[in-house]
Protein backbone atom coordinates (compact mmCIF):
# COMPACT_ATOMS: atom_id res chain seq x y z
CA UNK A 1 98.46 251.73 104.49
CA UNK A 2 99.98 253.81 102.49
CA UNK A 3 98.38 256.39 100.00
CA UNK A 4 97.85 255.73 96.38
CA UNK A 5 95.31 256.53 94.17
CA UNK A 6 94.66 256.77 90.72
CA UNK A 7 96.24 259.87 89.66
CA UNK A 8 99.61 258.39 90.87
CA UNK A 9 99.21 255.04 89.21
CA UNK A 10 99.53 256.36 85.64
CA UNK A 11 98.40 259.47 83.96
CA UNK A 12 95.23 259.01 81.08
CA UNK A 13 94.71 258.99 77.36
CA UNK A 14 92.05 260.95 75.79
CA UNK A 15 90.49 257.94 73.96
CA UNK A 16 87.05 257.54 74.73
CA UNK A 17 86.09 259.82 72.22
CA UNK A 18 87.23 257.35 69.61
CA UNK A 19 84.20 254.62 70.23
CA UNK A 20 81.45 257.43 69.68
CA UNK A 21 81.09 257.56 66.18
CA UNK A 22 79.04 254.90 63.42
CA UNK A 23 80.83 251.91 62.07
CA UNK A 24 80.94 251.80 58.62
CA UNK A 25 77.78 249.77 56.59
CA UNK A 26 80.13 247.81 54.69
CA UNK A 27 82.20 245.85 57.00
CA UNK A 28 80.51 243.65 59.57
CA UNK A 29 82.29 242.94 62.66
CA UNK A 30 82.62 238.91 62.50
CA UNK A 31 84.34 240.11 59.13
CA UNK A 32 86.79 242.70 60.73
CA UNK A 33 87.67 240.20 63.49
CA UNK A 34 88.59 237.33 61.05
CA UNK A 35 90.50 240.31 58.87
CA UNK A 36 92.55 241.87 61.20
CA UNK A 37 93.08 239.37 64.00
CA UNK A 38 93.07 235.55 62.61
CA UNK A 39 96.50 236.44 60.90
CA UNK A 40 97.87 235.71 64.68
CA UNK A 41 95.17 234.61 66.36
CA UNK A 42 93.97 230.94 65.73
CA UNK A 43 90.57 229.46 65.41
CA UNK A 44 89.44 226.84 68.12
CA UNK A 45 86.48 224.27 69.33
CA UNK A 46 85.50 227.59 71.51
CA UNK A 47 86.29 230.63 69.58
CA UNK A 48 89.33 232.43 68.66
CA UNK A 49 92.42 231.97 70.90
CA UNK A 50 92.94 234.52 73.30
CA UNK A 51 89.86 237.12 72.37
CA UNK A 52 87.06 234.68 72.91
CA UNK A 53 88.50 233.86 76.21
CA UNK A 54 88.35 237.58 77.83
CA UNK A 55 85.39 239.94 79.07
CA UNK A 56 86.08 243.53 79.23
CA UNK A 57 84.20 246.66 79.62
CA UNK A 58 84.41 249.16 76.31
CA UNK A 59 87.51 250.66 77.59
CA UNK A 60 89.06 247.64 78.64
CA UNK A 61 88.63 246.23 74.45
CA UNK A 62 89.82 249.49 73.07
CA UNK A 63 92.65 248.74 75.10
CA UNK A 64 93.36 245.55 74.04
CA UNK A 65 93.17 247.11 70.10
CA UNK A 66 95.54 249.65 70.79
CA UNK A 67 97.90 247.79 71.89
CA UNK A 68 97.63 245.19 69.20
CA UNK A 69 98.47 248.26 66.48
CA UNK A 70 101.30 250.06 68.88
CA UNK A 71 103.10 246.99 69.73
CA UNK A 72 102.28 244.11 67.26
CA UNK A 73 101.71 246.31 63.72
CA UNK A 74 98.14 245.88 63.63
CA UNK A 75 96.30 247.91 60.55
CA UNK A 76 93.04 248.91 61.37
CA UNK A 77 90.89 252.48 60.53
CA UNK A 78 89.31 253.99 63.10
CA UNK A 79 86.04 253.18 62.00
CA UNK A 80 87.08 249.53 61.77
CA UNK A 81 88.41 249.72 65.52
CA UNK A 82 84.81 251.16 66.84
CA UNK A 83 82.85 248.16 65.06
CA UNK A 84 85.30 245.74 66.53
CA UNK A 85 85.24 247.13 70.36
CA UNK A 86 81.34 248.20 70.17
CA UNK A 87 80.87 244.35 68.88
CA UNK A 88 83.33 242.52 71.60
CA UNK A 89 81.79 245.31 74.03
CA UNK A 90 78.30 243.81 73.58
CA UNK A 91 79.20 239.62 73.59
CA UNK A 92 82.01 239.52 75.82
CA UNK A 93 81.35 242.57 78.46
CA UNK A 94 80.68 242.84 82.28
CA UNK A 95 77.27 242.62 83.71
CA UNK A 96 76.36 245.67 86.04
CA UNK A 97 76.91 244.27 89.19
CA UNK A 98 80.51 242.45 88.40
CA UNK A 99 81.27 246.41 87.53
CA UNK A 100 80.34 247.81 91.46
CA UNK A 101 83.22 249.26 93.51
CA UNK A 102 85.15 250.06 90.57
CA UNK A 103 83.48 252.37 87.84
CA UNK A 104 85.58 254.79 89.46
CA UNK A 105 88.63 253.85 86.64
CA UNK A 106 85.92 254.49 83.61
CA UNK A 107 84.64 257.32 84.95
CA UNK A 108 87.81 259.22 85.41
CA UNK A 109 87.93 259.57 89.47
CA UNK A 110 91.72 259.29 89.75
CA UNK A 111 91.96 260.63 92.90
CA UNK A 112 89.75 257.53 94.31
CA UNK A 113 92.21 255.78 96.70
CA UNK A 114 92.11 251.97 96.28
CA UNK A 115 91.00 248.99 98.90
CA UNK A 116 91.17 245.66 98.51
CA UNK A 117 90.58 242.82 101.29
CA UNK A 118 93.51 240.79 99.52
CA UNK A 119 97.39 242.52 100.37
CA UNK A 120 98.78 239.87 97.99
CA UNK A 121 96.81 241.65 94.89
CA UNK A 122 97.64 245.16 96.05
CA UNK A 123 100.94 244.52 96.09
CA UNK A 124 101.20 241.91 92.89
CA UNK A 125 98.77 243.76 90.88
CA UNK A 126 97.74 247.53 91.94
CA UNK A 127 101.04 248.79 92.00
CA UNK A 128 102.23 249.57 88.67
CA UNK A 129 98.16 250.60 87.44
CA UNK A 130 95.28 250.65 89.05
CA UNK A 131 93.32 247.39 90.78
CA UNK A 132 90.20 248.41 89.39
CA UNK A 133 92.00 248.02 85.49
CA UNK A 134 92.32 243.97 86.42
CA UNK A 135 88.66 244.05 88.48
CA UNK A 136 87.21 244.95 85.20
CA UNK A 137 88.11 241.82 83.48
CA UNK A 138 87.27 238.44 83.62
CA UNK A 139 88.97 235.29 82.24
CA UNK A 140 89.68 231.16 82.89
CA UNK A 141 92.80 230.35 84.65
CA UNK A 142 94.66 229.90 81.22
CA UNK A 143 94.16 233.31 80.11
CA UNK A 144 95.20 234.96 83.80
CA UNK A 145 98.02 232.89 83.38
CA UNK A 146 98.81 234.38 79.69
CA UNK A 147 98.87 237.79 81.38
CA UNK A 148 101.38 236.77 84.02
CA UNK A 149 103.62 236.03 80.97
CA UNK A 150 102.63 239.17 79.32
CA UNK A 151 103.99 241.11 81.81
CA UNK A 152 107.51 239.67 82.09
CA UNK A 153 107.70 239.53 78.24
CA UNK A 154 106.37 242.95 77.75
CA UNK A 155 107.58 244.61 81.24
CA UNK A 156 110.96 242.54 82.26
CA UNK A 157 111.62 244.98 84.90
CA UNK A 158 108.38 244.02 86.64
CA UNK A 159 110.34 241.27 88.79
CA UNK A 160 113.24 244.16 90.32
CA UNK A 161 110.67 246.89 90.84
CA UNK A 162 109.70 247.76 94.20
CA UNK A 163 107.40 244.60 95.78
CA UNK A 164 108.89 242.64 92.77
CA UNK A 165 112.71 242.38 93.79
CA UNK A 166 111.92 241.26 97.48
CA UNK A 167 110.04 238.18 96.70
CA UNK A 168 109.45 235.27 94.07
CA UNK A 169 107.24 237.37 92.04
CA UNK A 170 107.03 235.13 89.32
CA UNK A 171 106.43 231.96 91.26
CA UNK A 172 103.62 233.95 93.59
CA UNK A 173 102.04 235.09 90.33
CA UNK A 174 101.64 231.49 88.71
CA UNK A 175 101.08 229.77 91.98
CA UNK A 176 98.94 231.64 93.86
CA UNK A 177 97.55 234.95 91.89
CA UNK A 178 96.83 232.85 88.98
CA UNK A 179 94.19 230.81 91.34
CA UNK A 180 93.00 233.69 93.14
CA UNK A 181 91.77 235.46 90.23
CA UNK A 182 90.27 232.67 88.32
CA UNK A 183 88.26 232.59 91.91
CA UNK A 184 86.85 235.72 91.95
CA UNK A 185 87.06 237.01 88.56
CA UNK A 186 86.31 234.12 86.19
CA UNK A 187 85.00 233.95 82.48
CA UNK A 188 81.69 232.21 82.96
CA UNK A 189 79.43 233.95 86.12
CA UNK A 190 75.92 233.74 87.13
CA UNK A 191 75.61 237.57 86.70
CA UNK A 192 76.66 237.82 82.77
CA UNK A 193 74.38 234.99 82.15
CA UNK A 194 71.42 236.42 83.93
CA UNK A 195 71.89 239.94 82.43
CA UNK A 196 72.38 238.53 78.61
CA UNK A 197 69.23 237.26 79.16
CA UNK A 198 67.26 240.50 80.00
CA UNK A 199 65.40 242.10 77.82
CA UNK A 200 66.81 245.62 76.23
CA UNK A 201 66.34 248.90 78.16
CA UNK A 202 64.49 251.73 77.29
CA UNK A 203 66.66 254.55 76.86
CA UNK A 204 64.51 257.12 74.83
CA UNK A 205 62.60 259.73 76.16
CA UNK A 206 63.04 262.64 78.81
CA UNK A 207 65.57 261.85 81.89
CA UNK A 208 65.34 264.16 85.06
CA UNK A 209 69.05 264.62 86.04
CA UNK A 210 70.48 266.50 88.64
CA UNK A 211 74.39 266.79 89.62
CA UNK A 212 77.47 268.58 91.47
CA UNK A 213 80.62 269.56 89.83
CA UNK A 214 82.95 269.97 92.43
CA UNK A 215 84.39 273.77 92.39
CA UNK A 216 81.20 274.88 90.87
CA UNK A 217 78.20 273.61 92.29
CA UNK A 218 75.20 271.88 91.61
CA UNK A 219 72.68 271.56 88.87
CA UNK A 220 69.77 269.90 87.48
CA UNK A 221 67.48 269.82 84.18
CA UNK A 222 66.44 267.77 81.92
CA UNK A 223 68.40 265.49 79.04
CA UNK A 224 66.15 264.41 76.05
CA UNK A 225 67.07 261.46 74.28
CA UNK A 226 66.35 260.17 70.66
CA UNK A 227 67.19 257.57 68.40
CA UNK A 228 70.32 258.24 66.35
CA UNK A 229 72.19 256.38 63.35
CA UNK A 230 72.52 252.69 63.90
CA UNK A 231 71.55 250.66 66.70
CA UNK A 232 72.44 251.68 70.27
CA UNK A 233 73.06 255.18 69.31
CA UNK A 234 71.19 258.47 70.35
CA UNK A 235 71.26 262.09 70.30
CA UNK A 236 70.64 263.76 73.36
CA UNK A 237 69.97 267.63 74.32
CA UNK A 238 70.41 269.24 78.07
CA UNK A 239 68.29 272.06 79.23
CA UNK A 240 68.98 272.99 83.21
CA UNK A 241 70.43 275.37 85.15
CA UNK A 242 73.16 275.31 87.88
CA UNK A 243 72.22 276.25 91.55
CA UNK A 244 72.81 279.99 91.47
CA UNK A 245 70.22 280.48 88.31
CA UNK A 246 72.62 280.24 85.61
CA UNK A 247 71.69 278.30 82.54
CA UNK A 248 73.03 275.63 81.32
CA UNK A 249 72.27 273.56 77.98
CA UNK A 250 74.21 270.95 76.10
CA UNK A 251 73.56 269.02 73.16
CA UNK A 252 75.28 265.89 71.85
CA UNK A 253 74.72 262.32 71.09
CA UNK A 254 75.62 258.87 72.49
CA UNK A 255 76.22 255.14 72.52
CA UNK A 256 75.32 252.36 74.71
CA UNK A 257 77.60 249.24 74.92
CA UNK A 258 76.71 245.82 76.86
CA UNK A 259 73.23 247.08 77.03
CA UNK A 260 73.60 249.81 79.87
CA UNK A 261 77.02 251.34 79.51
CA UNK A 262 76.18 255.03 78.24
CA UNK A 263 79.27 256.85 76.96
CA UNK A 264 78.17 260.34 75.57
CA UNK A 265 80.00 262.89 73.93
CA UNK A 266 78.30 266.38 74.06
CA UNK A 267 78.97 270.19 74.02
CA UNK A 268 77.79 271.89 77.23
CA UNK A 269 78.01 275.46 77.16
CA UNK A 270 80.34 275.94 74.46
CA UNK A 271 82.72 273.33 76.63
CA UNK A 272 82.92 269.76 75.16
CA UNK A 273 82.04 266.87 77.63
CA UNK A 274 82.09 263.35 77.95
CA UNK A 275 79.83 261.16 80.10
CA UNK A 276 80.25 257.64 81.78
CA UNK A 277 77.01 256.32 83.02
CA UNK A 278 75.36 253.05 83.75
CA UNK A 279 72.23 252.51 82.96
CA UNK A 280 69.41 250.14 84.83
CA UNK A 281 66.18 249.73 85.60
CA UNK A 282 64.84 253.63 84.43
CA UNK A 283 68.25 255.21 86.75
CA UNK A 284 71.41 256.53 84.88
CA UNK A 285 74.40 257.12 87.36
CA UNK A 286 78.34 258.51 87.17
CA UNK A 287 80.29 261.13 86.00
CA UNK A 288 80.40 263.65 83.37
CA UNK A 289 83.64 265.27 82.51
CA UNK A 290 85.33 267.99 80.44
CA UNK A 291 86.65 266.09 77.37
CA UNK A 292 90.15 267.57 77.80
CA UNK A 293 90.60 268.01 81.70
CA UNK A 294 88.89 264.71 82.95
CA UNK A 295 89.84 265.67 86.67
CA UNK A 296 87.10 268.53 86.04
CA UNK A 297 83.61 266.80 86.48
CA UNK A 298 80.59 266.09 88.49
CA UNK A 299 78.87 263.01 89.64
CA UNK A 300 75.34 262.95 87.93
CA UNK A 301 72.40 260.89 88.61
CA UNK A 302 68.90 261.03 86.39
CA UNK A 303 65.97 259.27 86.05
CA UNK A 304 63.66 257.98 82.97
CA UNK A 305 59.88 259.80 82.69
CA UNK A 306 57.98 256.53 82.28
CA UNK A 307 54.94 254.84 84.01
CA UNK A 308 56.05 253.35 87.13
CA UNK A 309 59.21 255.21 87.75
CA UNK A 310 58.66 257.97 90.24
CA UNK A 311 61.65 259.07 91.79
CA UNK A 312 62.84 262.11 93.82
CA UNK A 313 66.73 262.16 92.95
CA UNK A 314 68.00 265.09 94.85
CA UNK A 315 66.54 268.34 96.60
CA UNK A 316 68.64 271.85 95.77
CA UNK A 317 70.07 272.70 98.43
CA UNK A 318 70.15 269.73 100.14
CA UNK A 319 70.15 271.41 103.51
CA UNK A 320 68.18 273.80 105.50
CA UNK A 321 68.97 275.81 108.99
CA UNK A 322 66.80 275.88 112.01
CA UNK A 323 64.66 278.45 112.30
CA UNK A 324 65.33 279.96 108.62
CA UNK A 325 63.67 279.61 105.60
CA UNK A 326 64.37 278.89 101.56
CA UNK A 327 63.52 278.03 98.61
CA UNK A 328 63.64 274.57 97.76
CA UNK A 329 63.88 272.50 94.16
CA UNK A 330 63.07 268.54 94.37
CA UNK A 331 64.65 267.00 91.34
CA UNK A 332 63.43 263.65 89.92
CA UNK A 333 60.58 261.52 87.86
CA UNK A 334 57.06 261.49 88.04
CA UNK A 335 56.67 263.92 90.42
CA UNK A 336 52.66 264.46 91.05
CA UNK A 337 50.51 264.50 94.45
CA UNK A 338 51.36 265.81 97.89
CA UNK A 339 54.80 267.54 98.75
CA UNK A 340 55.88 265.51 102.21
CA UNK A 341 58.79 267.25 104.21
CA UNK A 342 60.31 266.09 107.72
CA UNK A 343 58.47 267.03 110.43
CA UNK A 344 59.14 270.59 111.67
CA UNK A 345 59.01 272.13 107.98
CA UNK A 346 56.07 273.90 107.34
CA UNK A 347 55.12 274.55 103.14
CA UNK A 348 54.41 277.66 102.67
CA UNK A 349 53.93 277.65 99.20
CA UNK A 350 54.18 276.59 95.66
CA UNK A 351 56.54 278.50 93.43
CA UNK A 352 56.57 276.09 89.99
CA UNK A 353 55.70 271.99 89.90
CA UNK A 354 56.38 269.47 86.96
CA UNK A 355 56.74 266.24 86.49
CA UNK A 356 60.39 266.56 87.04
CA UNK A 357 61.00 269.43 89.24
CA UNK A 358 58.67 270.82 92.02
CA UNK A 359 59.72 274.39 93.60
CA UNK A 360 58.23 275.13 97.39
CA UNK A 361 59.12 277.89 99.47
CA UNK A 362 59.53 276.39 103.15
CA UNK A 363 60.06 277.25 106.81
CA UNK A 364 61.39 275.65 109.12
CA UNK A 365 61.10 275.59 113.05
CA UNK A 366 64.42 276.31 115.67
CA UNK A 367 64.32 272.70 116.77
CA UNK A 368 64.36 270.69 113.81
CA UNK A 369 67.65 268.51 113.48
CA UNK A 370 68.91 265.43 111.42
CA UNK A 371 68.91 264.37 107.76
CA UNK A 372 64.68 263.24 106.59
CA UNK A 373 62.83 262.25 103.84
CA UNK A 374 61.47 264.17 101.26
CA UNK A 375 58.81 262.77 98.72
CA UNK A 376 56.31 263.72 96.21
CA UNK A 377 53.05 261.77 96.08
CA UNK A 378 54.79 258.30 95.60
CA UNK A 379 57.98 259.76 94.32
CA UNK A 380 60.74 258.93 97.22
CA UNK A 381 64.20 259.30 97.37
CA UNK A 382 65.35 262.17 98.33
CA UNK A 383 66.54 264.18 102.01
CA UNK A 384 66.65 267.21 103.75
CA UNK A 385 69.36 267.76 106.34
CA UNK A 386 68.10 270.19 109.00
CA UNK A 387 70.62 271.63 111.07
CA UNK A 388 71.20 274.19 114.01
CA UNK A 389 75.18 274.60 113.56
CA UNK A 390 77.84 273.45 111.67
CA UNK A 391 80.22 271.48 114.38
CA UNK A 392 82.54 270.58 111.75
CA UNK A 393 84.11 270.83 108.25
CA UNK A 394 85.73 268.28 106.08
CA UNK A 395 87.57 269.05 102.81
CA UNK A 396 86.64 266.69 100.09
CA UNK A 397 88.71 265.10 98.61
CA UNK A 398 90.99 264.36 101.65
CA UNK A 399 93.93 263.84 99.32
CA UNK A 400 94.15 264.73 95.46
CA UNK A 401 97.37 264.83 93.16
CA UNK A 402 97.58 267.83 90.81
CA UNK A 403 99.84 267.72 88.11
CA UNK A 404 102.11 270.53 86.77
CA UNK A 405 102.17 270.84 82.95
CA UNK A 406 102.02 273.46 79.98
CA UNK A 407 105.04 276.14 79.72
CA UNK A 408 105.71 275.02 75.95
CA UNK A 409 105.45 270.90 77.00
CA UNK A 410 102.82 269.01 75.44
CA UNK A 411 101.44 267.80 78.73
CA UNK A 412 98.77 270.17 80.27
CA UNK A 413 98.63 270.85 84.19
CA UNK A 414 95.57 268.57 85.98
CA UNK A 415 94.32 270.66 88.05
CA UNK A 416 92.45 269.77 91.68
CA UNK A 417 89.42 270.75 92.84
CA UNK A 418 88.20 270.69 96.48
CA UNK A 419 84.30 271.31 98.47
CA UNK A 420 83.96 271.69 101.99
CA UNK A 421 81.69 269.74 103.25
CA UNK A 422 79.72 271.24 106.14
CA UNK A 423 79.11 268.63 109.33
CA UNK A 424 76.79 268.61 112.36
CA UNK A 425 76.88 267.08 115.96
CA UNK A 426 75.05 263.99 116.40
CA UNK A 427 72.27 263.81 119.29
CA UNK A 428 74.87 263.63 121.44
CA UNK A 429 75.89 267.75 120.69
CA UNK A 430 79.68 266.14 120.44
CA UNK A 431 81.25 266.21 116.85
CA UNK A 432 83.41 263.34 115.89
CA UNK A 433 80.80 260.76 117.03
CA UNK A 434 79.31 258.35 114.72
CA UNK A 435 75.73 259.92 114.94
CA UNK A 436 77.64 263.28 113.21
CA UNK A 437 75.78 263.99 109.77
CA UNK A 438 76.57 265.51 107.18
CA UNK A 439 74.76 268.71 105.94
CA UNK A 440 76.51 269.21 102.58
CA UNK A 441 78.53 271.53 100.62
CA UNK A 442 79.11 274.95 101.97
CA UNK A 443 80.45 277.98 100.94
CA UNK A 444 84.37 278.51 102.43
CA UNK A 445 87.39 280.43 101.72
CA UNK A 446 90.16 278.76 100.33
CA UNK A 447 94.14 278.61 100.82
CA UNK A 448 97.35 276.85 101.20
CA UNK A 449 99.96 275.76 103.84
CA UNK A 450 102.85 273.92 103.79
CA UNK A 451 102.35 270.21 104.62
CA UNK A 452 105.54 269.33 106.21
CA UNK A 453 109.06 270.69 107.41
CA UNK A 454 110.02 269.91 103.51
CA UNK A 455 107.40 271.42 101.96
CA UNK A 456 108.63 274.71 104.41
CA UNK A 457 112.06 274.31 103.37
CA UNK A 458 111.39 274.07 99.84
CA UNK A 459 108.93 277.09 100.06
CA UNK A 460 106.05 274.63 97.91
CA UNK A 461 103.62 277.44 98.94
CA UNK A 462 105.24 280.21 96.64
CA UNK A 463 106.02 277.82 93.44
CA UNK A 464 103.85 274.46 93.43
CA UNK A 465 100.55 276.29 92.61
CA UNK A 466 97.87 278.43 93.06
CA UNK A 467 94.72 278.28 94.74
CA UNK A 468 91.12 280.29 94.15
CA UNK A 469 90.05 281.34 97.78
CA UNK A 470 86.62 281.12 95.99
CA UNK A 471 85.97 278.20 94.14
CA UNK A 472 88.72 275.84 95.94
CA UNK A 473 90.14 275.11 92.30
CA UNK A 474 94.11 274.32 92.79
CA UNK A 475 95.89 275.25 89.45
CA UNK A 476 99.50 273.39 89.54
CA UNK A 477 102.23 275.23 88.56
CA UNK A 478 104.31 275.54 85.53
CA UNK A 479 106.60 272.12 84.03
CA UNK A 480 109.87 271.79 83.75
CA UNK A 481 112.87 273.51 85.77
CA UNK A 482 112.62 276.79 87.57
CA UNK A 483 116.15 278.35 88.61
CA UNK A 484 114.27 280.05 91.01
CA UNK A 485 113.71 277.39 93.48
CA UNK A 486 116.15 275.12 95.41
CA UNK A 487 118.49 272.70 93.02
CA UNK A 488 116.35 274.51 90.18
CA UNK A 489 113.92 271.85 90.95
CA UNK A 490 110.55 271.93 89.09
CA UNK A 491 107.32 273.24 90.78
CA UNK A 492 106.43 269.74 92.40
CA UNK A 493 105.44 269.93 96.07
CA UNK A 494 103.43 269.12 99.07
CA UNK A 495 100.53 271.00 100.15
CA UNK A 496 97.82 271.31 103.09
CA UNK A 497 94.45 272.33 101.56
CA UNK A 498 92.78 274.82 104.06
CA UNK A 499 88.76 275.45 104.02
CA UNK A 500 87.59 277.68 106.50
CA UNK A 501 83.70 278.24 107.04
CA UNK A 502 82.60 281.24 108.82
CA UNK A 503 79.84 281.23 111.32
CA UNK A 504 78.77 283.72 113.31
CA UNK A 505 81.78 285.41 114.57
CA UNK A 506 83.95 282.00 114.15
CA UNK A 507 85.72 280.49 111.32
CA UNK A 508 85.73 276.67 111.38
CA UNK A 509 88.76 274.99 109.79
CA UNK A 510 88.82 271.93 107.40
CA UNK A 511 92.19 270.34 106.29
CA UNK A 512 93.14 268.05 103.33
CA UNK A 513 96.26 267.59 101.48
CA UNK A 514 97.08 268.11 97.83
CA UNK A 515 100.06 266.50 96.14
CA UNK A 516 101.96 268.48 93.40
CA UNK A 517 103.42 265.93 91.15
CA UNK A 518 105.37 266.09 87.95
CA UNK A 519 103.37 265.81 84.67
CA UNK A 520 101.01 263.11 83.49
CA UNK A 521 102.80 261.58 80.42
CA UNK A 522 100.42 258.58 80.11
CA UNK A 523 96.43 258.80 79.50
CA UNK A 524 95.15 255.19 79.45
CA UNK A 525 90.74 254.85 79.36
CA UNK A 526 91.36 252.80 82.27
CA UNK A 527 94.43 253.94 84.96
């Protein structure tokens, strides 16, 4: 199949931002929505035509706004836009579980490469913007049929494209996609109903989180959260560190739509941030980025401090050599009673214990192998991996796109950013089996190599980028045309991304591939 992901569908928009703030007190939303949209739209038996006949998440609304003010004239404030999305957000959203397998477009992973079991919608639908931008809506068979007009009004092209001109794309569309996605993505679902009728979350109070920004490392802490202005909204303040002992502290506040989506907008370390989480059941889980370089950003995972929500989340590091020994810091919630490790690590003491973070110093013995449990009391969760040698490295991602940018443009480069992931032999002692696990994130020294006998030719190495034999951060180069190269083509290219892991007197060699592609002119909230 070939590759596409995210990044290469369209660029993004720096819009989230935009929902964060307090409606005004004056206008409610029923009021706005009969204001600004009954001018085109018409009242019906079941709503308003069009709008009542839609679920979206937040981004997916704020969308639908925009383009209703950059293509059809529509005059709304900002303030007036938040009520309205926050409102349609709420009543006409996505349960949690009709979100799975594709939070990856809200939380700005846009080097996830798609899957879908259906070729027809790959090709039909995921190839001008991402799959996961039509996954995240539901609707009747009318309404997908509305957008299949929508698209040749607003896009005529769309039928002489590539996997448009070969076929009866219009006839497909109506006759069979139309069908298919009333199937599986239709307005009325067992899951909305069920979650509209759960009670509200708790949200306030002290979350254990812990997290891994790729190029950087991992971290942990704790986020306190407090009722705000208006319903649904909270301050929240971040005390941690990262891995190596560095602090790290944030402060900021935050709104929940639907019940459970948590978009935050805070200032960590003098950087401001953005987070996408979901939240359910006392857990909090996805991504928090840099507000202005979305591709920089770490996967995140906390936990509530309530009765009846122990959890260990994570254990820094999250692996352990044979025969050595560490220090060890298990992350999570209501962490009291007995510290249990795999079998052939012995405590040997107690450095610092909480109810969110318990420090041990440990040893471990020259045989132990494999990735284990660790718990506290009845806190469970987490895992150890206890390895002997590292058999193999991966570079992760596999594939990202950088793009180039700045040089007096207004589009800034997106950079990429790589780990190595460290791998052991299964039982077996034979890497590439399916018993291999994986121990986790190592230390390696980074470079690039020329992917093919173009990128040789074109010398990509010397003008698509650079990257930090460090921190395996891959800064694109500069836009526009350089007389220096070839043609004076710009810096685009096509790189292999090289790890290599030393042990002992070896180096061990992962490989992934990095695509240098022109500038990202487009920044939609969903790809």
């Amino acid at each position: 199949m070939k590759i596409r992901t995210l990044a290469t569908a369209m660029g993004s928009m720096a819009a989230l931002g935009v929902v964060l703030a307090a409606p005004p007190a004056h206008a409610s939303a029923e009021a706005l929505i009969r204001a600004k949209c009954l001018p085109c739209h018409t009242e019906t038996e079941d709503g308003i035509s069009r709008i009542s006949h839609q679920r979206k998440t937040p981004e997916g609304w704020l969308m639908s706004v925009a383009r209703m003010q950059i293509v059809h004239g529509l005059k709304i404030t900002d303030e007036e836009r938040r009520t309205v999305v926050k409102h349609l957000a709420d009543r006409q959203g996505l349960a949690p579980s009709e979100t799975t397998g594709v939070r990856y477009a809200m939380e700005r992973r846009l080097n996830t490469v798609e899957a879908f079991e259906s070729e027809k919608f790959t090709q039909m639908c995921a190839r001008c913007h991402s799959g996961a931008r039509v996954m995240l809506q539901r609707r009747p068979a009318a309404e997908w049929e509305h957008l299949v007009h929508f698209h040749l009004g607003q896009f005529p092209t769309t039928e002489y494209q590539a996997l448009g001109r070969d076929r009866d794309w219009f006839g497909i569309a109506l006759k069979e996609m139309v069908p298919e996605l009333a199937s599986k993505l239709p307005l009325q679902s067992e899951a909305w109903k069920q979650w509209q009728a759960r009670a509200p979350q708790t949200v306030k109070g002290e979350w254990s989180l812990s997290g891994h920004l790729t190029g950087r490392g991992g971290f942990s802490g704790v986020m306190k959260v407090t009722a705000g202005e208006g319903r649904d909204r909270y301050t929240l303040a971040f005390d941690g560190r990262w891995d190596d002992g560095r602090p790290m502290q944030g402060r900021g506040r935050a709104l929940i739509y639907t019940g459970y989506e948590w978009r935050g907008d805070l200032v960590v370390d003098g950087t401001p941030m953005r987070q996408v989480f979901a939240v359910e059941d006392g857990m909090m889980r996805g991504r928090m980025f840099l507000r202005d370089q979305d591709e920089v950003g770490a996967d995140v995972v906390a936990s509530l401090q309530q009765a009846g929500n122990s959890r260990v989340l994570a254990v820094h590091p999250a692996y352990l050599k044979a025969g050595e020994g560490a220090e060890l810091r298990i992350v999570g919630s209501g962490l009291a009673g007995e510290v249990t490790l795999p079998q052939g690590v012995k405590l040997v003491g107690t450095v610092k214990r909480s109810a969110t973070e318990v420090v041990v110093r440990v040893q471990s013995d020259a045989a132990a192998r494999g990735v284990h449990a660790v718990a506290v009391g009845k806190a469970s969760g987490g895992s150890l991996a206890l390895y002997d040698s590292i058999a193999a490295v991966k570079v992760s991602p596999a594939f990202a796109v950088a793009r180039i940018g700045g040089n007096g443009t207004p589009t800034a480069k997106v950079e990429a950013r790589f780990d190595a992931e460290a791998w052991a032999a299964g039982a077996d002692g034979k890497a590439g089996t399916e018993d291999d696990f994986r121990i986790g994130v190592v230390p390696a020294k980074w470079s690039v190599e020329p992917f093919d006998e173009a990128a040789v030719r074109d010398q990509d190495v010397e003008f698509a980028g650079l990257m930090d034999a460090a921190s395996g951060v891959f800064v694109p180069g500069d836009a526009g045309p350089n007389p220096v190269r070839r043609m004076s083509a710009s810096n685009v290219g096509n790189l292999k991304v090289v790890a290599e892991v030393a042990q002992g007197g070896e180096r061990l060699r992962g490989e992934g591939q990095v695509i240098v592609a022109p500038p990202r002119w487009n920044n939609p909230p969903l790809p």
